[in-house]
PDB file of N, CA and C in Angstrom:
ATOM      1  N   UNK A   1      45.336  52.374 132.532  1.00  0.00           N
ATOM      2  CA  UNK A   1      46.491  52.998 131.916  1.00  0.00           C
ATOM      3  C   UNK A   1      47.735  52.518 132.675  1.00  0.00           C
ATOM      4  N   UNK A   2      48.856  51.994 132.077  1.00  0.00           N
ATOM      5  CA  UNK A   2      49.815  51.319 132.784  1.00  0.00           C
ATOM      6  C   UNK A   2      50.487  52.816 133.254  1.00  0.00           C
ATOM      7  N   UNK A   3      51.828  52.519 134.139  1.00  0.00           N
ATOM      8  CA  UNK A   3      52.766  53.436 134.675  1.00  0.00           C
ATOM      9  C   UNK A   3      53.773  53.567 134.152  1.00  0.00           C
ATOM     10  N   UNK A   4      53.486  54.708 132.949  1.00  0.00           N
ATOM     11  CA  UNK A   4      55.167  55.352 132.051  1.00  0.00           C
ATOM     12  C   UNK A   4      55.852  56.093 132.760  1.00  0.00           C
ATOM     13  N   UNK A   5      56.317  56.348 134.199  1.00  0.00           N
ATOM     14  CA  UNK A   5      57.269  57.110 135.009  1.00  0.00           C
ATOM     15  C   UNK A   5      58.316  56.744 134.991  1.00  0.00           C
ATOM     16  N   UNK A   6      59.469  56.733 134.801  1.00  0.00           N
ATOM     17  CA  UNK A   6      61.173  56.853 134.702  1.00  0.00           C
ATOM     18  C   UNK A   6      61.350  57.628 135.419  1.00  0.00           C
ATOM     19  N   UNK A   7      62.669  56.569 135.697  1.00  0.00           N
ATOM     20  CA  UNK A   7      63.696  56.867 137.015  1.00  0.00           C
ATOM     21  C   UNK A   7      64.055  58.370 136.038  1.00  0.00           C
ATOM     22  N   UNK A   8      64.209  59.668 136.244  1.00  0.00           N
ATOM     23  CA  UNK A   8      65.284  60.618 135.787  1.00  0.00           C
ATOM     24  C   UNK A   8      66.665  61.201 136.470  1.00  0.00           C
ATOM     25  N   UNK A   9      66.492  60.815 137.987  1.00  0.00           N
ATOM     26  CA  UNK A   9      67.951  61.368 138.675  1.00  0.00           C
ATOM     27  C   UNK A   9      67.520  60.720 140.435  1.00  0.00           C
ATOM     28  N   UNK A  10      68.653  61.038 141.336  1.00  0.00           N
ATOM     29  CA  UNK A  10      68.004  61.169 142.476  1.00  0.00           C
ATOM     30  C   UNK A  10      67.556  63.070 142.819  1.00  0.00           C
ATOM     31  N   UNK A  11      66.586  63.413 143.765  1.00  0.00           N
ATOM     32  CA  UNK A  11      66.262  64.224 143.886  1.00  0.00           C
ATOM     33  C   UNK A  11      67.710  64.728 144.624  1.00  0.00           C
ATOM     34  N   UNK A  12      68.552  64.577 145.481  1.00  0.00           N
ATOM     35  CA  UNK A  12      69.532  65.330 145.854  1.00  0.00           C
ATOM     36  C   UNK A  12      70.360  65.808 144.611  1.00  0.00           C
ATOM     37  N   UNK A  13      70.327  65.889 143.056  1.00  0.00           N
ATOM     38  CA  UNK A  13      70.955  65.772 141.944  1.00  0.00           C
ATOM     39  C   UNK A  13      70.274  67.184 141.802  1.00  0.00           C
ATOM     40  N   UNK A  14      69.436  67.500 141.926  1.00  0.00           N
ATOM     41  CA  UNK A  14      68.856  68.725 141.704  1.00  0.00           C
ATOM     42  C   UNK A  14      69.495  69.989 142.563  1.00  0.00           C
ATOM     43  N   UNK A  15      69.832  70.520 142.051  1.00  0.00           N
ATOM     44  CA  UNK A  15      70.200  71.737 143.530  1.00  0.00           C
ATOM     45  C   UNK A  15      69.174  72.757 143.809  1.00  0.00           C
ATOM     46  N   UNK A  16      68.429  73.924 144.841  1.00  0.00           N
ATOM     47  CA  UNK A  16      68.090  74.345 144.919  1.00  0.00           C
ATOM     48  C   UNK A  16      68.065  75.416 143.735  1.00  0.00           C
ATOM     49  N   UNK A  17      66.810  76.019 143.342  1.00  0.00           N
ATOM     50  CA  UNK A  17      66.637  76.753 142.004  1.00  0.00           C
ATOM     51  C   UNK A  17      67.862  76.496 140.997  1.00  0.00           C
ATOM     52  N   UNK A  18      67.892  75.438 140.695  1.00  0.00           N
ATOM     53  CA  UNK A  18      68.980  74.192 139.360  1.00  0.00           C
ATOM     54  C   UNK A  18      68.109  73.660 139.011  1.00  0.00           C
ATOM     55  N   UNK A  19      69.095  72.742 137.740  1.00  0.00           N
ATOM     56  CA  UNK A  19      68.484  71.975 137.055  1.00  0.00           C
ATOM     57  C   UNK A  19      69.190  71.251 136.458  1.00  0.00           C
ATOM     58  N   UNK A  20      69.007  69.819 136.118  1.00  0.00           N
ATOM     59  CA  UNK A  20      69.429  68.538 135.586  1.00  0.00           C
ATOM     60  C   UNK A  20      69.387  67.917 134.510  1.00  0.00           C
ATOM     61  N   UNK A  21      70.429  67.890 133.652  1.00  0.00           N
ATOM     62  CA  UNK A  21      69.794  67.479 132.159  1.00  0.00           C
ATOM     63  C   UNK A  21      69.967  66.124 132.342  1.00  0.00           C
ATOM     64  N   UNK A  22      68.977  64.932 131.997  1.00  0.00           N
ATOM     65  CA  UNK A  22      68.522  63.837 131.977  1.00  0.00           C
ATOM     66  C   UNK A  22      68.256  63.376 130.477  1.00  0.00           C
ATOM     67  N   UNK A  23      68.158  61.822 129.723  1.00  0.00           N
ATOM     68  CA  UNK A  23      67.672  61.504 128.637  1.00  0.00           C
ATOM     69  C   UNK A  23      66.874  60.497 129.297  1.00  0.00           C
ATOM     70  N   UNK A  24      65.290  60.528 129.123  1.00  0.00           N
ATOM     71  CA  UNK A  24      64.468  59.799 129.217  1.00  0.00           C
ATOM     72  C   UNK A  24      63.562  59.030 128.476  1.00  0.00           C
ATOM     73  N   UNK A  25      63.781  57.549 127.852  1.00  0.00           N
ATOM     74  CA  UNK A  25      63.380  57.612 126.946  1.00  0.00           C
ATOM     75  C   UNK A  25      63.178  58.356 125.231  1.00  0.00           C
ATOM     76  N   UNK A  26      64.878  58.479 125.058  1.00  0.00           N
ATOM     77  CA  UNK A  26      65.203  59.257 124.272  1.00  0.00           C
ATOM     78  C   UNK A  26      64.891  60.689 124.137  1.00  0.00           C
ATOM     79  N   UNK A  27      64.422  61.107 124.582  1.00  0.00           N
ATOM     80  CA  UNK A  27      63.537  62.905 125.329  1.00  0.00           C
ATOM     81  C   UNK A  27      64.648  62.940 126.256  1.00  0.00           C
ATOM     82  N   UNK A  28      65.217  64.425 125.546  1.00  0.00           N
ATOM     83  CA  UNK A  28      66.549  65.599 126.616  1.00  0.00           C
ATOM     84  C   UNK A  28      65.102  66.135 127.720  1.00  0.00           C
ATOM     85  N   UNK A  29      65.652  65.889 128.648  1.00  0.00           N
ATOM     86  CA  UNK A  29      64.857  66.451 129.562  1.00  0.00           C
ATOM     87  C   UNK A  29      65.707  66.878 130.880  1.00  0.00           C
ATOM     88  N   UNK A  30      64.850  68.626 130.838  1.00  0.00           N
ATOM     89  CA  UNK A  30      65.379  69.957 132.326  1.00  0.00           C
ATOM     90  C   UNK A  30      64.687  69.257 133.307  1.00  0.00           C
ATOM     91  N   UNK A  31      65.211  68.295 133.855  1.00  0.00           N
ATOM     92  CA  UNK A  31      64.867  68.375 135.899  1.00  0.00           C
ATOM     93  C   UNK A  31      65.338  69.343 136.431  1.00  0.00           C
ATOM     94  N   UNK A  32      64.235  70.265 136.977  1.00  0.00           N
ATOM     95  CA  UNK A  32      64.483  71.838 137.755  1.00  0.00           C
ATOM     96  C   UNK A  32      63.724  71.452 138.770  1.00  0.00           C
ATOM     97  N   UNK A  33      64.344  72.234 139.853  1.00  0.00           N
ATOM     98  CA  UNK A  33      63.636  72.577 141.198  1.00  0.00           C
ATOM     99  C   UNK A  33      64.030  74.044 141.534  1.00  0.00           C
ATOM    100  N   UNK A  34      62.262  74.306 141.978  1.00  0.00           N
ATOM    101  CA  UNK A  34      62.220  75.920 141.998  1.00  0.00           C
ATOM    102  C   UNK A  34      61.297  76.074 143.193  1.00  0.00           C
ATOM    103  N   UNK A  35      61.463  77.086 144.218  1.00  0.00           N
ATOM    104  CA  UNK A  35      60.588  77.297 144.692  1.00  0.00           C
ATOM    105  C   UNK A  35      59.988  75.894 145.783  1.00  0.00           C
ATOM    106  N   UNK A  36      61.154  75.181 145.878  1.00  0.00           N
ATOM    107  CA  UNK A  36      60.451  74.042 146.735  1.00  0.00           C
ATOM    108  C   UNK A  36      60.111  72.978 145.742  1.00  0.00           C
ATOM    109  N   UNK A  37      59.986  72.869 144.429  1.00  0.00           N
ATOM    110  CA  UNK A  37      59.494  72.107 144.121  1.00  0.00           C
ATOM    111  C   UNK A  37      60.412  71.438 142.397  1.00  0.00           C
ATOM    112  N   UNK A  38      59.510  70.460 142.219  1.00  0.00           N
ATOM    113  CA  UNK A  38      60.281  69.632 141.308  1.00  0.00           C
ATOM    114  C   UNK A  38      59.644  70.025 140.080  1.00  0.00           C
ATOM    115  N   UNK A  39      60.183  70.123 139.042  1.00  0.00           N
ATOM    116  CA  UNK A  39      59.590  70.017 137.688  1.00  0.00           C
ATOM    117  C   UNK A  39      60.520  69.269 136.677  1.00  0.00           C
ATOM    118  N   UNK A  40      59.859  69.179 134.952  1.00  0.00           N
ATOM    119  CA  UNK A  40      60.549  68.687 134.240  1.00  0.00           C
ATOM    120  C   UNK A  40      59.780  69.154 133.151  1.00  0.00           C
ATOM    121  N   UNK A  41      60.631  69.756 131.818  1.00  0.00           N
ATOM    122  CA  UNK A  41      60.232  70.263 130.425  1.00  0.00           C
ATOM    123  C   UNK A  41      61.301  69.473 129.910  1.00  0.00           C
ATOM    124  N   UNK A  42      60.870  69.763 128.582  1.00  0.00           N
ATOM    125  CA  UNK A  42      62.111  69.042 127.322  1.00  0.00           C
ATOM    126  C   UNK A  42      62.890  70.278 127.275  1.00  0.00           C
ATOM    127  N   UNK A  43      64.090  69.838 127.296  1.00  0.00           N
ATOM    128  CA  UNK A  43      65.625  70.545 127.039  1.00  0.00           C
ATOM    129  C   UNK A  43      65.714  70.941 125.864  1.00  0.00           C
ATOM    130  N   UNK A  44      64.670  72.009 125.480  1.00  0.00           N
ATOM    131  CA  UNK A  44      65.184  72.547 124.271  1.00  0.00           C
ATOM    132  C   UNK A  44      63.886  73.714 124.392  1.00  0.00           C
ATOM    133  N   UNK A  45      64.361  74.834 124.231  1.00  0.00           N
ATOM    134  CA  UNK A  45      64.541  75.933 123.964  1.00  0.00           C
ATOM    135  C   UNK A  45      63.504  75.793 122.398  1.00  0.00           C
ATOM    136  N   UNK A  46      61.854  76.560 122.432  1.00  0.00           N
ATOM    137  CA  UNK A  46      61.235  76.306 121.032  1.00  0.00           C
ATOM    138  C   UNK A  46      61.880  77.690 120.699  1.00  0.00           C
ATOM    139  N   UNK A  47      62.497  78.661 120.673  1.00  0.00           N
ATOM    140  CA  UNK A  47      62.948  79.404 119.968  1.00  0.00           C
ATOM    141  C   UNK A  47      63.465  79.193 118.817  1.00  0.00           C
ATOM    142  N   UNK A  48      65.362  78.319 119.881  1.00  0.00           N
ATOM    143  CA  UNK A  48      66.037  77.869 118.566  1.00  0.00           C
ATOM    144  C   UNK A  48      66.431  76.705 119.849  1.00  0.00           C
ATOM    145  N   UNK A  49      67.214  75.631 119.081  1.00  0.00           N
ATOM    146  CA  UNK A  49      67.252  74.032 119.457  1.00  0.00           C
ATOM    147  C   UNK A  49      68.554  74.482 120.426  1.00  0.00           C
ATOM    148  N   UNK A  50      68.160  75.076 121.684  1.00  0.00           N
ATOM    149  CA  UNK A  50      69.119  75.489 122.459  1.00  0.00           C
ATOM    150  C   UNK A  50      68.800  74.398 123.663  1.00  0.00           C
ATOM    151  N   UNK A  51      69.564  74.082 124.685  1.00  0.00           N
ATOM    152  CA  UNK A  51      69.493  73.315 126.165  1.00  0.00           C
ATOM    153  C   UNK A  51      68.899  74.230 127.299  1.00  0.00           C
ATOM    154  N   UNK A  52      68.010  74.020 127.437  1.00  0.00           N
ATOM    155  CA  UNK A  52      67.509  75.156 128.712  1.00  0.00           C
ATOM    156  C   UNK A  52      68.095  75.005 129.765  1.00  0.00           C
ATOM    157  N   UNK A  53      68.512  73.482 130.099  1.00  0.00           N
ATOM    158  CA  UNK A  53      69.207  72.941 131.544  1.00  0.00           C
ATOM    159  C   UNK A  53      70.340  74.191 131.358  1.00  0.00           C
ATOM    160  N   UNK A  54      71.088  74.968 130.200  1.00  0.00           N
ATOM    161  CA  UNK A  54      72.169  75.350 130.694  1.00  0.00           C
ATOM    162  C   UNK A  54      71.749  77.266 131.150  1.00  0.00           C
ATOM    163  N   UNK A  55      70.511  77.436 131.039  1.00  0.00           N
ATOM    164  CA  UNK A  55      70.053  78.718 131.470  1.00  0.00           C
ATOM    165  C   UNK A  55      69.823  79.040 133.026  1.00  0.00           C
ATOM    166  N   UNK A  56      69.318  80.158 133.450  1.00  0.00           N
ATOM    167  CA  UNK A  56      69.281  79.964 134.505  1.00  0.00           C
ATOM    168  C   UNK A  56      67.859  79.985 135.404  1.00  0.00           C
ATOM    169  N   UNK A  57      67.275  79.705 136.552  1.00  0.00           N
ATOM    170  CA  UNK A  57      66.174  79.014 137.237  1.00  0.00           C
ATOM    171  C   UNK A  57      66.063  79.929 138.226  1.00  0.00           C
ATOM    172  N   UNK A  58      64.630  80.185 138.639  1.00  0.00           N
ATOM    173  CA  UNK A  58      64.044  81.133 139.510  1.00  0.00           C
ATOM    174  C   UNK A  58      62.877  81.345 139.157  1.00  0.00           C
ATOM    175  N   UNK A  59      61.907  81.642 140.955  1.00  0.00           N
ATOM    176  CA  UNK A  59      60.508  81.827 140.242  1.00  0.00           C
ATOM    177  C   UNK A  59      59.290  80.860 139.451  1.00  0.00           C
ATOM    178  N   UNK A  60      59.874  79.643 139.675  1.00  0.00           N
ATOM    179  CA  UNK A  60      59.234  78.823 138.704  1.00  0.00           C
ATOM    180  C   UNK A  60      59.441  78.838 137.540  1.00  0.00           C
ATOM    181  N   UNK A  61      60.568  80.043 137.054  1.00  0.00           N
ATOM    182  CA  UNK A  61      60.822  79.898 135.328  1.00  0.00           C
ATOM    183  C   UNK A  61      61.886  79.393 134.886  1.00  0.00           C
ATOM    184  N   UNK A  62      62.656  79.159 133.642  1.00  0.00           N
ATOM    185  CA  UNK A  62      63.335  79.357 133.434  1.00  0.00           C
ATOM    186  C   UNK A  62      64.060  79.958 132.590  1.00  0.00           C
ATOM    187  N   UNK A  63      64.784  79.715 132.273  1.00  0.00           N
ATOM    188  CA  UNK A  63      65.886  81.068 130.644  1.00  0.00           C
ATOM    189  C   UNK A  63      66.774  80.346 130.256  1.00  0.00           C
ATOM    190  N   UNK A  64      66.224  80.673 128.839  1.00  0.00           N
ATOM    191  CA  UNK A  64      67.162  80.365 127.795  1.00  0.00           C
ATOM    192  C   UNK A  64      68.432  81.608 127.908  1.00  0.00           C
ATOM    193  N   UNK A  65      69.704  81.079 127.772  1.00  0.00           N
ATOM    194  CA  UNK A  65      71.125  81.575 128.177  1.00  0.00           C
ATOM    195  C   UNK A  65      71.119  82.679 126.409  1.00  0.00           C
ATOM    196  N   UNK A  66      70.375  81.846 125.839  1.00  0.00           N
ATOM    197  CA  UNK A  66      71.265  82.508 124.274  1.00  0.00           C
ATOM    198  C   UNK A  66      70.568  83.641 124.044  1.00  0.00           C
ATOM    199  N   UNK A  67      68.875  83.693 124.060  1.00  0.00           N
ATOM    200  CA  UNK A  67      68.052  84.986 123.863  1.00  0.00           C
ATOM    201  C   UNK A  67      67.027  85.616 124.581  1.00  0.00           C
ATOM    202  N   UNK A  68      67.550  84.702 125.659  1.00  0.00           N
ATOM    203  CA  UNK A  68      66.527  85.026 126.819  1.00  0.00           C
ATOM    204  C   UNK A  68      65.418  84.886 127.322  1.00  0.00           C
ATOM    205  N   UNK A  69      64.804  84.155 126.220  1.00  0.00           N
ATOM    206  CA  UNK A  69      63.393  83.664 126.664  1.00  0.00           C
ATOM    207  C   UNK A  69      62.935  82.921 127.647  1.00  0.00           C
ATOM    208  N   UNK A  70      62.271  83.745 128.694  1.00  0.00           N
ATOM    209  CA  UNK A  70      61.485  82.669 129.880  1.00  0.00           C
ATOM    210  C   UNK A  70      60.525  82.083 129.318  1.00  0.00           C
ATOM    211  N   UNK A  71      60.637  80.671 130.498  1.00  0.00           N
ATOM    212  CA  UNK A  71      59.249  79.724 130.545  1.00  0.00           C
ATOM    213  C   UNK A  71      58.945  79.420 131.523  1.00  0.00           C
ATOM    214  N   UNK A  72      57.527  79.633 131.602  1.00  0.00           N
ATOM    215  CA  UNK A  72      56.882  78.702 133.425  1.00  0.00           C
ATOM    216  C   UNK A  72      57.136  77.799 132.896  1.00  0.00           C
ATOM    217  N   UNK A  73      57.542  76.782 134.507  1.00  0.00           N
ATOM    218  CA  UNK A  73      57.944  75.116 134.708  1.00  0.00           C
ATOM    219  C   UNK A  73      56.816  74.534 135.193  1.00  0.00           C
ATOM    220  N   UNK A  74      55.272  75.328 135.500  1.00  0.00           N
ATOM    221  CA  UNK A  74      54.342  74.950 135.202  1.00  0.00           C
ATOM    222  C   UNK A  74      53.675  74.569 134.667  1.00  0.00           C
ATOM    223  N   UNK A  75      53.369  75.492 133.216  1.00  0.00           N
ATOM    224  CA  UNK A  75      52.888  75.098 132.417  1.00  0.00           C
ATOM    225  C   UNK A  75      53.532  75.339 130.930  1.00  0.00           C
ATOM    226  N   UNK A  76      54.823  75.717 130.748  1.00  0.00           N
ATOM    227  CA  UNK A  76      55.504  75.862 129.773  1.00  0.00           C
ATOM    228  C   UNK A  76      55.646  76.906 128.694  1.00  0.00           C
ATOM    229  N   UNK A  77      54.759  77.836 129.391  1.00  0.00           N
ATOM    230  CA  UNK A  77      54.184  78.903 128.310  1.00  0.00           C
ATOM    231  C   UNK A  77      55.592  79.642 128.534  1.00  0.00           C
ATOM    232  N   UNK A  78      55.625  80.587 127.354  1.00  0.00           N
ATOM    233  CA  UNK A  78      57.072  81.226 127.455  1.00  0.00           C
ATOM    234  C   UNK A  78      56.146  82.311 127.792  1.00  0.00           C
ATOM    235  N   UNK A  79      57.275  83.104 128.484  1.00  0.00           N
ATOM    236  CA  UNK A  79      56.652  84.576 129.179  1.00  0.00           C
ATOM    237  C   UNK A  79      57.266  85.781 128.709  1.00  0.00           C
ATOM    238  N   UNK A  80      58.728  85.132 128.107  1.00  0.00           N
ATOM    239  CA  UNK A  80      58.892  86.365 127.324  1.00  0.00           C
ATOM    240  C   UNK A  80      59.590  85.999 125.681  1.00  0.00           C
ATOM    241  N   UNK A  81      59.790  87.152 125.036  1.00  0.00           N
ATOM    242  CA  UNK A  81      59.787  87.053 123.885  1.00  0.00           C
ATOM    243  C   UNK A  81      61.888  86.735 123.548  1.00  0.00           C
ATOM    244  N   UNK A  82      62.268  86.088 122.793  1.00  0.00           N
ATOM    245  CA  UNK A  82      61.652  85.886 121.592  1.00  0.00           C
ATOM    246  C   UNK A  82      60.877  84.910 121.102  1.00  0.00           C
ATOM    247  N   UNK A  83      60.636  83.763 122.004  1.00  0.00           N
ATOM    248  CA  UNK A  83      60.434  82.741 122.285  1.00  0.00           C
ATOM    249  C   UNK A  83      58.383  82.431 122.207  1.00  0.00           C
ATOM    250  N   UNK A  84      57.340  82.090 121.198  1.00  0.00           N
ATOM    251  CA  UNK A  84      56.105  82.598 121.443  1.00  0.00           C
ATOM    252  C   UNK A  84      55.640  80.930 121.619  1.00  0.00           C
ATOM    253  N   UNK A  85      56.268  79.796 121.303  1.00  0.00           N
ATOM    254  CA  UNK A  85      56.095  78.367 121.241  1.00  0.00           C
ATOM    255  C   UNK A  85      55.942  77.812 122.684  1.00  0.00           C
ATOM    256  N   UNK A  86      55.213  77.222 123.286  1.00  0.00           N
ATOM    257  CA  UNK A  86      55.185  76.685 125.156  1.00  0.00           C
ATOM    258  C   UNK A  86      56.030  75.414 124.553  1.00  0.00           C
ATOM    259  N   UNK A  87      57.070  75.212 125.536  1.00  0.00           N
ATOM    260  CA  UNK A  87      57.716  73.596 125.761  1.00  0.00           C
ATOM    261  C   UNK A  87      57.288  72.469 126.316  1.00  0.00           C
ATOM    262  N   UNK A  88      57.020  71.557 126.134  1.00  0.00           N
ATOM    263  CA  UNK A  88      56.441  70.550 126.814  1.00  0.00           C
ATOM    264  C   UNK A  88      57.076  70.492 127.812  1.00  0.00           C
ATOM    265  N   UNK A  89      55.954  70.056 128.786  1.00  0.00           N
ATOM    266  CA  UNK A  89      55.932  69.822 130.281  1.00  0.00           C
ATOM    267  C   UNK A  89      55.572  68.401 131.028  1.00  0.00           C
ATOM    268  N   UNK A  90      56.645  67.609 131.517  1.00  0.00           N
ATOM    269  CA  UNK A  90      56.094  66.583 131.974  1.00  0.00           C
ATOM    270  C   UNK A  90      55.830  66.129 133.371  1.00  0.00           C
ATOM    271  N   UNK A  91      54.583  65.142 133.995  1.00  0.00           N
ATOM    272  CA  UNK A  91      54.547  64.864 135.597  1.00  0.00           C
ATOM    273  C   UNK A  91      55.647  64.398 135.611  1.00  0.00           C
ATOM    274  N   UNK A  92      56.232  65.013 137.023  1.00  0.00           N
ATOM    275  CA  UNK A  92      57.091  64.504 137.507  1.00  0.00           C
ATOM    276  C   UNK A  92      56.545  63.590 139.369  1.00  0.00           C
ATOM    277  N   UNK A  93      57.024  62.853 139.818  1.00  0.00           N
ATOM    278  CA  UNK A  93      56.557  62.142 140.841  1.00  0.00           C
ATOM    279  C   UNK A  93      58.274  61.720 141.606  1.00  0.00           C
ATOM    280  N   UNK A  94      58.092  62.048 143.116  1.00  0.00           N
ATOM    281  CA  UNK A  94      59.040  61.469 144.155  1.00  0.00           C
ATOM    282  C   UNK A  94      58.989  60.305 144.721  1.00  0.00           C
ATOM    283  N   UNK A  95      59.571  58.951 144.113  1.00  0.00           N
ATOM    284  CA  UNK A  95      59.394  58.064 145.052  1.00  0.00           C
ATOM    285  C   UNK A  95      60.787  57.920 145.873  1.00  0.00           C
ATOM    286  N   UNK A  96      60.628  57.893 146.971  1.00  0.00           N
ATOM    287  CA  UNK A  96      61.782  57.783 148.170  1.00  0.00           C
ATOM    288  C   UNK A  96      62.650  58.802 147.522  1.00  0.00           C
ATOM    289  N   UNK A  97      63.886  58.746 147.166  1.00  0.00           N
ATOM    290  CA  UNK A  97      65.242  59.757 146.764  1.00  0.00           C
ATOM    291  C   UNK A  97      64.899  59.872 145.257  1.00  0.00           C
ATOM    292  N   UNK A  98      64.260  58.986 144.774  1.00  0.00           N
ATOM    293  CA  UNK A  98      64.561  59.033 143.460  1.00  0.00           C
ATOM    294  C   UNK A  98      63.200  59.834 142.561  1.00  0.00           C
ATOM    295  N   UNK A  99      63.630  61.109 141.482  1.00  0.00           N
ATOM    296  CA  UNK A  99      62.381  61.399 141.149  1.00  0.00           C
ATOM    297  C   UNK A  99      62.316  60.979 139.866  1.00  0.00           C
ATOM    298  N   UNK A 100      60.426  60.580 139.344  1.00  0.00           N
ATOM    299  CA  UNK A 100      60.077  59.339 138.262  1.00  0.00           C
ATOM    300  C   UNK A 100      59.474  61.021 137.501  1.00  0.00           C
ATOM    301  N   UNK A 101      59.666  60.791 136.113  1.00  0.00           N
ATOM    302  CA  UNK A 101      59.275  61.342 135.097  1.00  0.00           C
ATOM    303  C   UNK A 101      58.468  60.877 134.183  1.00  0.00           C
ATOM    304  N   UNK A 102      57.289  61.215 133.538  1.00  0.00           N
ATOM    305  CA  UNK A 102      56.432  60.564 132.866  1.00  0.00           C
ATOM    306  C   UNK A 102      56.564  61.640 131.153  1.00  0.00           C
ATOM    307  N   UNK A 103      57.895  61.006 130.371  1.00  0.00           N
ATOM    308  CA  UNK A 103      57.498  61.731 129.107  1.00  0.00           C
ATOM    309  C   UNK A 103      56.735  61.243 128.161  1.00  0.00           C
ATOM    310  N   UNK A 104      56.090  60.199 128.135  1.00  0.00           N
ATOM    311  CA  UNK A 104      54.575  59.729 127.330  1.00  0.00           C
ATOM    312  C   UNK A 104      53.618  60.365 127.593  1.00  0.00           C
ATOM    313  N   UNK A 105      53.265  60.909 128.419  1.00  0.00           N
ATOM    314  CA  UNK A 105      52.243  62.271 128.899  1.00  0.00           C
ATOM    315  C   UNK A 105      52.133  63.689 129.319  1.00  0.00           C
ATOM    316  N   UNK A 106      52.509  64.018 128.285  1.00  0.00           N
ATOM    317  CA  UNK A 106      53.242  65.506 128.673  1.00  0.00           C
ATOM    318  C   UNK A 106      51.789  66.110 129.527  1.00  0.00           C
ATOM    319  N   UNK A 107      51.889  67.387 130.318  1.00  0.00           N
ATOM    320  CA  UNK A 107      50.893  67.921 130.721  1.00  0.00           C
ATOM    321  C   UNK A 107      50.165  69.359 130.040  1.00  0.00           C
ATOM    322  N   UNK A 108      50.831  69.505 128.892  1.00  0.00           N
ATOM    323  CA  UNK A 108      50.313  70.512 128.260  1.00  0.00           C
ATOM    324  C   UNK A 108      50.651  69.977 127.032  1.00  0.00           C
ATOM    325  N   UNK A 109      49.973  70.729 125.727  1.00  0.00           N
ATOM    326  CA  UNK A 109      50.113  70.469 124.387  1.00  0.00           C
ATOM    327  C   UNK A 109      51.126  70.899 123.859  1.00  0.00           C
ATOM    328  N   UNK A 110      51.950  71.398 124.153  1.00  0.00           N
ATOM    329  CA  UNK A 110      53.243  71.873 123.536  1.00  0.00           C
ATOM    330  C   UNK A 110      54.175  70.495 122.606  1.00  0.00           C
ATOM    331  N   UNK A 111      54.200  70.679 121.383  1.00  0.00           N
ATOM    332  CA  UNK A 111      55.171  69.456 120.355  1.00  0.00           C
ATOM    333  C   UNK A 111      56.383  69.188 120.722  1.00  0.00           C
TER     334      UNK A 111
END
């Protein structure tokens, strides 16, 4: 299997519990760091076609600004309502400063 990882930002671009809106391979994509760590979902909100990058981060989740719906940056499942659709979730990987995103392989089934 070849290596679909993209450059998405440098990791100092991230701020502590923030997040980064990136286009990767035409895919809006939330670079968040939570909790120590790096993640990446598609920038959109399955509620309604909202930007999650502009909600706010904690906990490993995040929130949609417009109706509130959390999602783990784990595994994308929304945790709260109104929101019942999981967002795709993609590996993310650190090489040196820069972190690589893989949106050809999401890690959960979410469309």
């Amino acid at each position: 299997m070849s290596d679909s990882f993209e450059r998405a930002c440098a990791a100092t671009d991230v701020p502590d519990e923030g997040v980064v809106s990136v286009e990767i391979g035409g895919v809006e994509v939330a670079v968040v760091k939570s909790e120590g760590q790096y993640f990446a979902v598609r920038d959109e909100c399955s509620h309604a076609q909202i930007q999650l990058s502009e909600g706010d981060v904690g906990n490993c989740e995040i929130e949609c600004w417009l109706h509130g719906s959390r999602f783990d940056l784990r595994t994308g499942e929304p945790l709260s309502l109104p929101a019942y659709d999981p967002v795709p979730v993609y590996p993310v990987r650190l090489d040196g400063d820069d972190l690589l995103v893989d949106v050809k392989n999401p890690l959960n089934q979410a469309s």
